[in-house]
PDB file of N, CA and C in Angstrom:
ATOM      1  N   UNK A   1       0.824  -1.185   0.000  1.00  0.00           N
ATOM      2  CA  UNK A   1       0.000   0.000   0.000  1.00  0.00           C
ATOM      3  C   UNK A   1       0.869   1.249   0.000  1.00  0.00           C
ATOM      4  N   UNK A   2       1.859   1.381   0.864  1.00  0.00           N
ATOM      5  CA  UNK A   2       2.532   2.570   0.903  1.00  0.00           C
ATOM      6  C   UNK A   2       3.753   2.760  -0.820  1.00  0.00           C
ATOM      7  N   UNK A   3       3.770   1.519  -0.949  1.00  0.00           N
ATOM      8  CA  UNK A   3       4.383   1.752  -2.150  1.00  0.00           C
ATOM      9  C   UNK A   3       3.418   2.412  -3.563  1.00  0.00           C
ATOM     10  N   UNK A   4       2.716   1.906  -3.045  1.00  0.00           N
ATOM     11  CA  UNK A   4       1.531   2.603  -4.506  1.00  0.00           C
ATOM     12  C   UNK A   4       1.368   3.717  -4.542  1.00  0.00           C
ATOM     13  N   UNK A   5       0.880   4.277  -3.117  1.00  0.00           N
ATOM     14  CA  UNK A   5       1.079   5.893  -2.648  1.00  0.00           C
ATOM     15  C   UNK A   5       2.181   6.345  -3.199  1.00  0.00           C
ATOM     16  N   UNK A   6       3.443   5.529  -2.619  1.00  0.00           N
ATOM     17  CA  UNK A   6       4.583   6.608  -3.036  1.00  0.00           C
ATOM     18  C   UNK A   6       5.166   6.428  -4.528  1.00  0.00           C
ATOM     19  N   UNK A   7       4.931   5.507  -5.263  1.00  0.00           N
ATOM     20  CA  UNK A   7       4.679   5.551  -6.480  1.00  0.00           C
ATOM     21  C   UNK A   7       3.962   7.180  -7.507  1.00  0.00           C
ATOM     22  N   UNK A   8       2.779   6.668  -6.360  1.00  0.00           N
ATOM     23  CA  UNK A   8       1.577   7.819  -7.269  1.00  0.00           C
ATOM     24  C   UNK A   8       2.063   9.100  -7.144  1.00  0.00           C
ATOM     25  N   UNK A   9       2.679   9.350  -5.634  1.00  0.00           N
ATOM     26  CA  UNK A   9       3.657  10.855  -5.218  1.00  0.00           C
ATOM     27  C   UNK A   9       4.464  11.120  -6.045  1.00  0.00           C
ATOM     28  N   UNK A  10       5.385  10.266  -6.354  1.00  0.00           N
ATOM     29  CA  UNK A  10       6.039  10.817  -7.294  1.00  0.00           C
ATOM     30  C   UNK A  10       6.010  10.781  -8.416  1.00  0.00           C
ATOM     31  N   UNK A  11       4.832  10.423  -9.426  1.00  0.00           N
ATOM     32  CA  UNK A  11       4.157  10.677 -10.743  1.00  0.00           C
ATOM     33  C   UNK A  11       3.706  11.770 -11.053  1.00  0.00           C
ATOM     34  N   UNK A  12       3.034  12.379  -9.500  1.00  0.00           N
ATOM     35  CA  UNK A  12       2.321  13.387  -9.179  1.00  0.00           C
ATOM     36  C   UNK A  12       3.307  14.993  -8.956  1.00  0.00           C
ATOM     37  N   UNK A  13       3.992  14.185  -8.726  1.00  0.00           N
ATOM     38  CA  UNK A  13       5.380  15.948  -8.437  1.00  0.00           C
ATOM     39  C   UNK A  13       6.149  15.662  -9.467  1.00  0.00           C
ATOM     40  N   UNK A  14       6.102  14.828 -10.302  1.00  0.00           N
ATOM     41  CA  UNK A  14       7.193  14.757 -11.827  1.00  0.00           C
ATOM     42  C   UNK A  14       6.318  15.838 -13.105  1.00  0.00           C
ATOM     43  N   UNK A  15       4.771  15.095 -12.574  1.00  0.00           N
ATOM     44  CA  UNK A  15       4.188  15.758 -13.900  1.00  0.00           C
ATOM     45  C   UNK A  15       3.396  17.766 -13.484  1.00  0.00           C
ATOM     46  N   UNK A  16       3.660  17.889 -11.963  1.00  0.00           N
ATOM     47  CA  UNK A  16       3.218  19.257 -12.177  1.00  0.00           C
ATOM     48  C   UNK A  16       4.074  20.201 -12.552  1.00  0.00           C
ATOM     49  N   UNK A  17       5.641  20.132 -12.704  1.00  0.00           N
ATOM     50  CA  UNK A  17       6.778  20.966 -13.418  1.00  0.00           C
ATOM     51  C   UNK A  17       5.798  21.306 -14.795  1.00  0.00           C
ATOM     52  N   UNK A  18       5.601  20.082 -15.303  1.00  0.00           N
ATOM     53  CA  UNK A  18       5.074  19.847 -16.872  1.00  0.00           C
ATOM     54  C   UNK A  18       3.766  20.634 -17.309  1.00  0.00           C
ATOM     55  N   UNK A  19       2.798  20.184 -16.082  1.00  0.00           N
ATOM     56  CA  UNK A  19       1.753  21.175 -16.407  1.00  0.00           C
ATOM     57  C   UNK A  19       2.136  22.518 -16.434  1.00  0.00           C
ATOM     58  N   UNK A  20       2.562  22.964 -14.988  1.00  0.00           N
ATOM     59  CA  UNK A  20       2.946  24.314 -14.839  1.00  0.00           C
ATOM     60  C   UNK A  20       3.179  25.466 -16.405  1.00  0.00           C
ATOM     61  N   UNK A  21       4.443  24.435 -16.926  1.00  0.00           N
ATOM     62  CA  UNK A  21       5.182  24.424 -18.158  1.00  0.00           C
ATOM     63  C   UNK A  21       4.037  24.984 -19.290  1.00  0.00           C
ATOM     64  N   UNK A  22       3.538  24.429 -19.198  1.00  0.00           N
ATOM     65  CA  UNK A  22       2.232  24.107 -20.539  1.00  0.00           C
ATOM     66  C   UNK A  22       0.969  25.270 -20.199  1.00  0.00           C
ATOM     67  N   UNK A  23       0.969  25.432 -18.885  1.00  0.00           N
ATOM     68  CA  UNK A  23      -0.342  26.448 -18.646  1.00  0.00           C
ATOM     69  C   UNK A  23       0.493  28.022 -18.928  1.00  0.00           C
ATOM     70  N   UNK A  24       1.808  27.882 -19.275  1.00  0.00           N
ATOM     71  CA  UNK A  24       2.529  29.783 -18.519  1.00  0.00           C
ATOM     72  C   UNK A  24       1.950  30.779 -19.977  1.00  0.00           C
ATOM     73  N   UNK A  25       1.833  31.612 -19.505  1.00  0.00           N
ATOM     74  CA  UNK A  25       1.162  32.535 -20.748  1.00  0.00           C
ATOM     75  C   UNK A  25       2.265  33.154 -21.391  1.00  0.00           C
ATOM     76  N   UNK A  26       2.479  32.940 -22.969  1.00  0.00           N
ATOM     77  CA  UNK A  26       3.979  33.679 -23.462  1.00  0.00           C
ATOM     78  C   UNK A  26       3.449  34.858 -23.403  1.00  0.00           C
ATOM     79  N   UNK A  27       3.870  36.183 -22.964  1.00  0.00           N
ATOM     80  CA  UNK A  27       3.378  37.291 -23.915  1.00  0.00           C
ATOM     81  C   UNK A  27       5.041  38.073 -23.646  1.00  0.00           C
ATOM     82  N   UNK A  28       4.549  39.593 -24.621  1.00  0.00           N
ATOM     83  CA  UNK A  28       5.738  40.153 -24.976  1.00  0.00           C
ATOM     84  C   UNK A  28       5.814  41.152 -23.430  1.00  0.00           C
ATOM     85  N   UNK A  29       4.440  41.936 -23.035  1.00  0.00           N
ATOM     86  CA  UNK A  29       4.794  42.811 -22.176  1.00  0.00           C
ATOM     87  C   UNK A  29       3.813  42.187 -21.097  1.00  0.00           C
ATOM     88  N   UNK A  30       4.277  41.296 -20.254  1.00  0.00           N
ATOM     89  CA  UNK A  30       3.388  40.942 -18.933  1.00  0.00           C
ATOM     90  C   UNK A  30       2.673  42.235 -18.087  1.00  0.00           C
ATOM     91  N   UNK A  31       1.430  41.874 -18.180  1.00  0.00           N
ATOM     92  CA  UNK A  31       1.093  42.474 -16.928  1.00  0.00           C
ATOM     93  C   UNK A  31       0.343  41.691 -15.764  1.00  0.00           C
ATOM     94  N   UNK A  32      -0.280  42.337 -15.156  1.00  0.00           N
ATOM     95  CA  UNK A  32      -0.904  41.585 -13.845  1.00  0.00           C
ATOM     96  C   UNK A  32      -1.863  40.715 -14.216  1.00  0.00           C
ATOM     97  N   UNK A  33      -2.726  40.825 -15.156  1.00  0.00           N
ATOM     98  CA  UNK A  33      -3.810  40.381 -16.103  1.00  0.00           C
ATOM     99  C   UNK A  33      -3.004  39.176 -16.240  1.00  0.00           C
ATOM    100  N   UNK A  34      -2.129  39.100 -16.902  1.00  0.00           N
ATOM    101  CA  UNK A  34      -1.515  37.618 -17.677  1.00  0.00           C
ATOM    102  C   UNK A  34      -0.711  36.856 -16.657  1.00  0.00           C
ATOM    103  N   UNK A  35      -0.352  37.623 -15.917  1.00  0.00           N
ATOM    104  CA  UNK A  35      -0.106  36.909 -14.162  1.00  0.00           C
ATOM    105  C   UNK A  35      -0.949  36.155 -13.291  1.00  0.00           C
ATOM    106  N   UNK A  36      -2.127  36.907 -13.306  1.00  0.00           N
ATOM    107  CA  UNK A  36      -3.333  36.210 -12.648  1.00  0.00           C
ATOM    108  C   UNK A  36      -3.912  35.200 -13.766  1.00  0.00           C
ATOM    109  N   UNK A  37      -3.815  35.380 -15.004  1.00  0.00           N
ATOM    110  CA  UNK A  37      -4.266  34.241 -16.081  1.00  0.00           C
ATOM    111  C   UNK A  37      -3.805  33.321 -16.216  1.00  0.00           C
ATOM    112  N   UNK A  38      -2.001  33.029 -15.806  1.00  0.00           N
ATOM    113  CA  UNK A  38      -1.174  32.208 -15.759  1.00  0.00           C
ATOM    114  C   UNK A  38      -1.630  31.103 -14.561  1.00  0.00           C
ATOM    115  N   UNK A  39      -1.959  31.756 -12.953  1.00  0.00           N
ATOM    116  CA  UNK A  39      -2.121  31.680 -11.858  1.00  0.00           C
ATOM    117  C   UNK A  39      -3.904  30.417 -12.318  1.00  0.00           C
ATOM    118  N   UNK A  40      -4.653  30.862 -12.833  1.00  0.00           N
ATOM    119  CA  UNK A  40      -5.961  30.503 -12.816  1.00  0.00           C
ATOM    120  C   UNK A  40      -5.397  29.495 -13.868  1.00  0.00           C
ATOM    121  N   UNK A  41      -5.116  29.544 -15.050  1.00  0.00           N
ATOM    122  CA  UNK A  41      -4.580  28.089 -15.468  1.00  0.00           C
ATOM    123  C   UNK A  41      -4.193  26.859 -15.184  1.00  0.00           C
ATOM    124  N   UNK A  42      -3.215  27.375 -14.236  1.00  0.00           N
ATOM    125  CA  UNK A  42      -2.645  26.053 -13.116  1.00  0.00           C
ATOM    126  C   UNK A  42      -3.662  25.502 -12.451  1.00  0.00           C
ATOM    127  N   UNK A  43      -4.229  26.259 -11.738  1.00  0.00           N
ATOM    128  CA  UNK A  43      -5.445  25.910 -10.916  1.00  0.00           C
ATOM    129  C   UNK A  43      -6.496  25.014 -11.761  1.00  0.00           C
ATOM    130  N   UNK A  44      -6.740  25.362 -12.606  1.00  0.00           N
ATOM    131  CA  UNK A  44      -7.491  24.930 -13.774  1.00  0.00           C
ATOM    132  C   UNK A  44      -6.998  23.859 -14.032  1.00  0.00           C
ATOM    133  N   UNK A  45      -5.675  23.186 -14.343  1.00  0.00           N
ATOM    134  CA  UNK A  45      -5.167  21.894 -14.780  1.00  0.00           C
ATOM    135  C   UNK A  45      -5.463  21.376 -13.900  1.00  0.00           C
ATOM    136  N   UNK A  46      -4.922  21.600 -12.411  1.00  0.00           N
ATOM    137  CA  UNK A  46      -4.818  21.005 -11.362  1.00  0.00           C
ATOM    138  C   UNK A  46      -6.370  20.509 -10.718  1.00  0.00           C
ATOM    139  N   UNK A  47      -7.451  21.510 -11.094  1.00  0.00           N
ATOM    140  CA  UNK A  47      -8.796  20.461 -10.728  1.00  0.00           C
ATOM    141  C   UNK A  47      -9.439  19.858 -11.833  1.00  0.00           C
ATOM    142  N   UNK A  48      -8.848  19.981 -13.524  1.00  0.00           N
ATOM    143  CA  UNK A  48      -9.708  18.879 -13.673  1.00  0.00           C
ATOM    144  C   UNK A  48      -8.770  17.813 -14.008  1.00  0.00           C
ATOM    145  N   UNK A  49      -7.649  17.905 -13.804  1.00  0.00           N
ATOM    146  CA  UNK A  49      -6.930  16.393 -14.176  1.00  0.00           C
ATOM    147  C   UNK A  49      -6.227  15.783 -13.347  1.00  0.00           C
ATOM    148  N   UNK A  50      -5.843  16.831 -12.220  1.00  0.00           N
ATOM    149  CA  UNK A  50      -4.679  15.822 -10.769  1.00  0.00           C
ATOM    150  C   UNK A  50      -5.870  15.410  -9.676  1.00  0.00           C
ATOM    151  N   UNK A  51      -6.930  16.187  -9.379  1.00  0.00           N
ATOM    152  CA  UNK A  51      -7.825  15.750  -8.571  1.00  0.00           C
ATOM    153  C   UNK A  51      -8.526  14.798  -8.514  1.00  0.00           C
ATOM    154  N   UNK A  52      -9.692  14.835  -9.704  1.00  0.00           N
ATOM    155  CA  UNK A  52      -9.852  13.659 -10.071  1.00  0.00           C
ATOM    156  C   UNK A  52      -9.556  12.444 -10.293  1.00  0.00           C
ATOM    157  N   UNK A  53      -8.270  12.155 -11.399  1.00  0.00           N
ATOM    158  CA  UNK A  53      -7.761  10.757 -11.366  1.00  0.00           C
ATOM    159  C   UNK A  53      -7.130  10.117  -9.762  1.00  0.00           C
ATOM    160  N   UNK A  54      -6.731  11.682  -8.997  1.00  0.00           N
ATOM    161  CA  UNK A  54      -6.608  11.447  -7.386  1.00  0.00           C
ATOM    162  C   UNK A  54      -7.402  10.453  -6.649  1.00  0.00           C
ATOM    163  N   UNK A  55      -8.264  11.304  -6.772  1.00  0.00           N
ATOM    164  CA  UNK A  55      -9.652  10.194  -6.418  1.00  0.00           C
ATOM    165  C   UNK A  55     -10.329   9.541  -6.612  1.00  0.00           C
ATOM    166  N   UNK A  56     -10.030   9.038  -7.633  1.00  0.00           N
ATOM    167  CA  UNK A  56     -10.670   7.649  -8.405  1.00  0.00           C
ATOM    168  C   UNK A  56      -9.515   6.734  -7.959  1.00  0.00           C
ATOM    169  N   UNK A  57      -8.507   6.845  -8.190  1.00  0.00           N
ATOM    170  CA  UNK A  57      -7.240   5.982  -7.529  1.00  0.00           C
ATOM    171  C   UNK A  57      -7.317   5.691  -6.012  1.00  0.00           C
ATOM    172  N   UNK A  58      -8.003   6.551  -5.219  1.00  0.00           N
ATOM    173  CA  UNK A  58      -8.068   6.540  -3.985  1.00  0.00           C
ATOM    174  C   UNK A  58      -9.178   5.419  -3.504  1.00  0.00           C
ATOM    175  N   UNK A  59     -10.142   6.099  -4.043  1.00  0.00           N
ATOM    176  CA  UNK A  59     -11.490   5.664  -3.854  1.00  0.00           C
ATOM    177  C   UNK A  59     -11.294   4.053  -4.043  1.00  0.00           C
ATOM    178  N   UNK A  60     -11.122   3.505  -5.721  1.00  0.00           N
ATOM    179  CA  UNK A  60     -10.915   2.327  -5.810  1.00  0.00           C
ATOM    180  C   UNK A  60     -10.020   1.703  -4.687  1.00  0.00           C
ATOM    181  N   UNK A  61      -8.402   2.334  -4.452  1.00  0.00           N
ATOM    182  CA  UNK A  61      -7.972   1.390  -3.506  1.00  0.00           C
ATOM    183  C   UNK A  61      -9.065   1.288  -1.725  1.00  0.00           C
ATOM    184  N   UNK A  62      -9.358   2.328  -1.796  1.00  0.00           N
ATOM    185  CA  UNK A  62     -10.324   1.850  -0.258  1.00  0.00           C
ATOM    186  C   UNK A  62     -11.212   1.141  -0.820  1.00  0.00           C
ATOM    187  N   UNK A  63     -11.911   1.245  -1.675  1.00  0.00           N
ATOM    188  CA  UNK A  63     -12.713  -0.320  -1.659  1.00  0.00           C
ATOM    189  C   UNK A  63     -12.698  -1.420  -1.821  1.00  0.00           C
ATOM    190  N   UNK A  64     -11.491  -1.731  -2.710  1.00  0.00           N
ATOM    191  CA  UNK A  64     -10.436  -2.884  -2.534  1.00  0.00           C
ATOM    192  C   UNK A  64     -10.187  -2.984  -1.427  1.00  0.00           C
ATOM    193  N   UNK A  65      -9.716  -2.625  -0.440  1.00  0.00           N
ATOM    194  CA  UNK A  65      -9.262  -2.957   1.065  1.00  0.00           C
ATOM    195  C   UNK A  65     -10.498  -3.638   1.392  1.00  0.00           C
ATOM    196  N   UNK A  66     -11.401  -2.756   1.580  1.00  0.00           N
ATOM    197  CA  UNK A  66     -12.736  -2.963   2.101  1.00  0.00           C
ATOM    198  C   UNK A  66     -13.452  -4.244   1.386  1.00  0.00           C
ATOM    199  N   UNK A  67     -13.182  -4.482   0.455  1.00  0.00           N
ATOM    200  CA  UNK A  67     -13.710  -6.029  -0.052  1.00  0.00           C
ATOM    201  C   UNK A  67     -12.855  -6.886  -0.118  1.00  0.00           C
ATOM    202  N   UNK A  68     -11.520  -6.753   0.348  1.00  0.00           N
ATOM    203  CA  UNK A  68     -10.555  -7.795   0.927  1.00  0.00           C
ATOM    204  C   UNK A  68     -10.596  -8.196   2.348  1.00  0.00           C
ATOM    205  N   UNK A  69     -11.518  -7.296   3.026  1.00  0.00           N
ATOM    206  CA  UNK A  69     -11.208  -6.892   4.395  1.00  0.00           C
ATOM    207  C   UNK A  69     -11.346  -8.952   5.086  1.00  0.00           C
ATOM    208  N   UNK A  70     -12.314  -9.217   4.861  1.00  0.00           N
ATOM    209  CA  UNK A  70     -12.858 -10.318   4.714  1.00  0.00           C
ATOM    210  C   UNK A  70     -13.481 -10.546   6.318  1.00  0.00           C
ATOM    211  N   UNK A  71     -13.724  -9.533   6.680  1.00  0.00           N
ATOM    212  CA  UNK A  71     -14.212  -9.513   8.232  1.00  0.00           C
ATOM    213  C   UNK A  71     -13.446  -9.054   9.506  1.00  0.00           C
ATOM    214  N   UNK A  72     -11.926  -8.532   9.091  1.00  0.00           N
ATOM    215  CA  UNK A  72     -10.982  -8.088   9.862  1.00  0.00           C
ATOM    216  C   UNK A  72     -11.154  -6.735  10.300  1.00  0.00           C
ATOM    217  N   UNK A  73     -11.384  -6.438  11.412  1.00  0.00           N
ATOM    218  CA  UNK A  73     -11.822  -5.746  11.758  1.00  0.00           C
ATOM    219  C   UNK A  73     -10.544  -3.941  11.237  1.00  0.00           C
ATOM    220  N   UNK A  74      -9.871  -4.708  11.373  1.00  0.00           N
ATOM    221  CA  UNK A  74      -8.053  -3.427  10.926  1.00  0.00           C
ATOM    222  C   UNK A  74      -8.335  -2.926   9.275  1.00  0.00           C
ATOM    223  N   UNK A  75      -8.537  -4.075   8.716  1.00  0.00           N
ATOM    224  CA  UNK A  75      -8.560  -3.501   7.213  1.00  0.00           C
ATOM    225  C   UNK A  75      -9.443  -3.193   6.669  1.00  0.00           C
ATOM    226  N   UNK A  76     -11.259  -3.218   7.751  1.00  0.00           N
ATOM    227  CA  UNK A  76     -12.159  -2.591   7.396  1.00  0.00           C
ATOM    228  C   UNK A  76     -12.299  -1.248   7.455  1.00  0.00           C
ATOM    229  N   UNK A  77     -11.806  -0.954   8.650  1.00  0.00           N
ATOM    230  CA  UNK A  77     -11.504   0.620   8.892  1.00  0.00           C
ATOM    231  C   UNK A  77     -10.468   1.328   8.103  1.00  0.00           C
ATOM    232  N   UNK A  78      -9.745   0.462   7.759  1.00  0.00           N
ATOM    233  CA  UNK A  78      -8.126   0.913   6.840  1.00  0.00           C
ATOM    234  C   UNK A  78      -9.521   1.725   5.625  1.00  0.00           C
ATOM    235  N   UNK A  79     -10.518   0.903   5.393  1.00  0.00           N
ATOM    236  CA  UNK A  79     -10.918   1.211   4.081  1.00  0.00           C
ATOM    237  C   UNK A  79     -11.754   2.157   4.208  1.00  0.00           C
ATOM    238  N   UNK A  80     -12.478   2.241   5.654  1.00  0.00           N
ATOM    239  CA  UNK A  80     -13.460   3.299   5.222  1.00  0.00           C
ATOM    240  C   UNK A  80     -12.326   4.727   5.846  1.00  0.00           C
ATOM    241  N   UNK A  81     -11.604   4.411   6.341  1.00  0.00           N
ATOM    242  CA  UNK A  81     -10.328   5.759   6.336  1.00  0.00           C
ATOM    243  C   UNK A  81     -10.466   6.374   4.915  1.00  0.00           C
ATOM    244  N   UNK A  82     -10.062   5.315   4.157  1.00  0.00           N
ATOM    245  CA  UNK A  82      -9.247   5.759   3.021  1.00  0.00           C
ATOM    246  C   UNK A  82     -10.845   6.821   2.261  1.00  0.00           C
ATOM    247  N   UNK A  83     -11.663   5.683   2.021  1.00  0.00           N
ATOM    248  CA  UNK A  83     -12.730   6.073   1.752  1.00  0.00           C
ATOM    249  C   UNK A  83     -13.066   7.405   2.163  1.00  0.00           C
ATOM    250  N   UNK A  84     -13.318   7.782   3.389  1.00  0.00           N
ATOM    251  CA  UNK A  84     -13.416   9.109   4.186  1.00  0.00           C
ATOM    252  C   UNK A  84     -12.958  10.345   3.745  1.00  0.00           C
ATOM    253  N   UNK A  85     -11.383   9.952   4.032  1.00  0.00           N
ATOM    254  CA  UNK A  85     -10.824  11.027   3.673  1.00  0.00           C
ATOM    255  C   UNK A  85     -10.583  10.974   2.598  1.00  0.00           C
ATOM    256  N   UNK A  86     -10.830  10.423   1.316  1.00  0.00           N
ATOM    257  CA  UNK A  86     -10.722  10.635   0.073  1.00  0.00           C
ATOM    258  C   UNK A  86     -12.187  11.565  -0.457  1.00  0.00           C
ATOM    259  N   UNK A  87     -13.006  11.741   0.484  1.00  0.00           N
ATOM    260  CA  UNK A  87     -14.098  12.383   0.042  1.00  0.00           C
ATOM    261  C   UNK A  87     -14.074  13.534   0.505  1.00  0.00           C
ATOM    262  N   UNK A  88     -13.447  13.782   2.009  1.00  0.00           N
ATOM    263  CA  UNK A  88     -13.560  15.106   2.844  1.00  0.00           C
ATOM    264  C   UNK A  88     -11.810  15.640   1.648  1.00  0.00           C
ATOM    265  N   UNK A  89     -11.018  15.311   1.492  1.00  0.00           N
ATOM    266  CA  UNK A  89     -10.062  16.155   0.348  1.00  0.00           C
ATOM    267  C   UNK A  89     -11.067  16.381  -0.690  1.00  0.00           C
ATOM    268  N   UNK A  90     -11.693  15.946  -1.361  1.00  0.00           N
ATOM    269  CA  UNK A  90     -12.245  16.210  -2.554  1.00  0.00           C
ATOM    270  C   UNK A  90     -13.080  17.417  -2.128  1.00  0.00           C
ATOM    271  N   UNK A  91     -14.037  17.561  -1.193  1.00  0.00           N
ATOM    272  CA  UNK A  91     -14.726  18.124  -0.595  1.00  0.00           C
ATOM    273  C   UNK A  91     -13.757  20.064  -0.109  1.00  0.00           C
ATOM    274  N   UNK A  92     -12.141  19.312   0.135  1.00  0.00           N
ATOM    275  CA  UNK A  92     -11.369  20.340   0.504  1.00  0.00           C
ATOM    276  C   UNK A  92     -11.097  21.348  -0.695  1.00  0.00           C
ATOM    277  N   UNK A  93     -10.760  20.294  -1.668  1.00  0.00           N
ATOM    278  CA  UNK A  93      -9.783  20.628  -2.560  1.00  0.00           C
ATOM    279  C   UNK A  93     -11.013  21.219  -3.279  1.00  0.00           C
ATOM    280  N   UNK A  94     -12.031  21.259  -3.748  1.00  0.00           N
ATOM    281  CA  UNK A  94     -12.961  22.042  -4.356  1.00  0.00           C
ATOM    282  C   UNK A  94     -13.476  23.094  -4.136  1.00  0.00           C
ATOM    283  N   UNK A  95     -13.620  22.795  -2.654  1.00  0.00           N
ATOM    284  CA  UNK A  95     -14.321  24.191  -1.733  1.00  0.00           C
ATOM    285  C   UNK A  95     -13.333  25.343  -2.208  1.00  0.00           C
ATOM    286  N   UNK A  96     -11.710  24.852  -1.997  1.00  0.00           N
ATOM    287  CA  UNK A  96     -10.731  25.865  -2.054  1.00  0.00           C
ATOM    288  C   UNK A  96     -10.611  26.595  -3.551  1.00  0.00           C
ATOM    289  N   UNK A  97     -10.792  25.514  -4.497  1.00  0.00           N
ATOM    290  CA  UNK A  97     -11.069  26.209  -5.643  1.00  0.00           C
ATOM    291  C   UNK A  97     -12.306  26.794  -6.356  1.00  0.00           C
ATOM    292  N   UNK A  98     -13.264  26.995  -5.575  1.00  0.00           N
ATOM    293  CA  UNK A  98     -14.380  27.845  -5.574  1.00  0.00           C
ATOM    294  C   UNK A  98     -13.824  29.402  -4.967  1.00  0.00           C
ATOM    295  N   UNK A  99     -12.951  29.508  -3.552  1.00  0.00           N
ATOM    296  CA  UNK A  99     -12.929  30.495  -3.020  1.00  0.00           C
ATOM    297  C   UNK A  99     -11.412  31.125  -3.940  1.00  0.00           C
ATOM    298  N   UNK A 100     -10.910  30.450  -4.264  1.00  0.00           N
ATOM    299  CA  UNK A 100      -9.327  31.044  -5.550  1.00  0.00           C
ATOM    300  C   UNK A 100     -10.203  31.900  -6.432  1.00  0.00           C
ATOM    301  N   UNK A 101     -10.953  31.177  -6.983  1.00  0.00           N
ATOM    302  CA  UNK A 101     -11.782  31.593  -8.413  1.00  0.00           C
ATOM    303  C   UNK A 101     -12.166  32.577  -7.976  1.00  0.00           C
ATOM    304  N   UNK A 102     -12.938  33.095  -7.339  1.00  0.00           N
ATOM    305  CA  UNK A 102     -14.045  34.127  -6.486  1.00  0.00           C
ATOM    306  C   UNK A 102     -12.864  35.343  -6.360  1.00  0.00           C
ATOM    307  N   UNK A 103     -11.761  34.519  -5.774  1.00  0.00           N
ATOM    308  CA  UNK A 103     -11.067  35.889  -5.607  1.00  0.00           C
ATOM    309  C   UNK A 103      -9.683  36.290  -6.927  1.00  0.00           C
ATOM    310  N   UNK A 104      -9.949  35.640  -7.467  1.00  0.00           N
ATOM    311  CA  UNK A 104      -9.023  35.648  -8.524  1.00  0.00           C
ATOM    312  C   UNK A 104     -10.010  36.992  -9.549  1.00  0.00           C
ATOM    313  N   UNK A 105     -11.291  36.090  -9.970  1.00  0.00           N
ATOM    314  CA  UNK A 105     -12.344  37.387 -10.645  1.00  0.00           C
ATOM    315  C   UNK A 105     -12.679  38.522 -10.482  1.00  0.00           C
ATOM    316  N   UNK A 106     -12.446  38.127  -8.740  1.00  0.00           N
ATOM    317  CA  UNK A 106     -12.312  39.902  -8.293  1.00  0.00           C
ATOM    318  C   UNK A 106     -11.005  40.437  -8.656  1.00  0.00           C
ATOM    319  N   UNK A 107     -10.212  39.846  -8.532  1.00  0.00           N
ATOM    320  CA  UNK A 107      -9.052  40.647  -9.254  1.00  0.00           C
ATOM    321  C   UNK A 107      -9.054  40.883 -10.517  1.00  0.00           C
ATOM    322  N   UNK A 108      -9.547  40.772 -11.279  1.00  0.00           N
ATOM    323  CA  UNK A 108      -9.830  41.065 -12.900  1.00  0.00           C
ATOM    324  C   UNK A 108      -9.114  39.626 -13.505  1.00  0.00           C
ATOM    325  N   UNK A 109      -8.800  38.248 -13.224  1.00  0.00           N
ATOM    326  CA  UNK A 109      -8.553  37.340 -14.080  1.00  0.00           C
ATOM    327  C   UNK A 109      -9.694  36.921 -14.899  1.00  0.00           C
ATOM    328  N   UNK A 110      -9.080  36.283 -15.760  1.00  0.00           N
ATOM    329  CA  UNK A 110     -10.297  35.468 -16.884  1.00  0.00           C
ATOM    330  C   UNK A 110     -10.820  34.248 -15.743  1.00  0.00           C
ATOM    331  N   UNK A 111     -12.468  33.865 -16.267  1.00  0.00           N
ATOM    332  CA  UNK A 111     -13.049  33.390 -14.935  1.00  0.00           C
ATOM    333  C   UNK A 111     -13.308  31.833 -15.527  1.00  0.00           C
ATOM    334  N   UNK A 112     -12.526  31.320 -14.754  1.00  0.00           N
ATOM    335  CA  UNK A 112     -12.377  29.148 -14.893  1.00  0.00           C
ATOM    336  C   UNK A 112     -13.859  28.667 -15.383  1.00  0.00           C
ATOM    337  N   UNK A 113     -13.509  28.247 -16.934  1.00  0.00           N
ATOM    338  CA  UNK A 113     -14.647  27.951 -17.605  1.00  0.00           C
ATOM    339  C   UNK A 113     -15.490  26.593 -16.356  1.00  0.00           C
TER     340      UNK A 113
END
């Protein structure tokens, strides 16, 4: 289990250099506009493609636990842990990018389709 995690960790910090990379806005004369556009991009990669497959990876392994559990009382809870807190992050990680967005628009960025 901890190897899969740390597997997935470091798939996960190899490929956000890359996104980063791919979201930066070229322009000739930056201003704050294309700063905050750069800023909402990332954000933008980061909830619809690292979060998600996050938690589908998550989710499945707690229910795998949980239907291996086979009545053990340790690896039932292992699963609804995983389970849990794979819903209260999702729950985190969204809330937070509702309140970025909100305040990003107030700053005059372009607003996360």
């Amino acid at each position: 289990m901890k190897k899969i995690l740390l597997a997935f960790s470091a798939f996960t910090l190899l490929m956000i250099p890359g996104l980063i990379l791919a979201a930066i806005v070229t322009c000739d004369v930056c201003t704050l506009g294309d700063f905050l556009t750069t800023i909402n991009n990332v954000i933008t990669l980061i909830v619809r493609y690292i979060i998600p497959s996050a938690a589908v990876l998550f989710l499945t392994i707690g229910g795998i636990v949980l239907l291996i559990s086979g009545g053990k009382p340790e690896l039932k809870s292992l699963g609804k842990k995983i389970l849990v807190s794979t819903v209260i992050g999702m729950a985190l990680a969204y809330g937070a990018w509702v309140i970025i967005s909100f305040i990003l628009s107030t700053l005059g960025a372009a607003p996360i389709p």
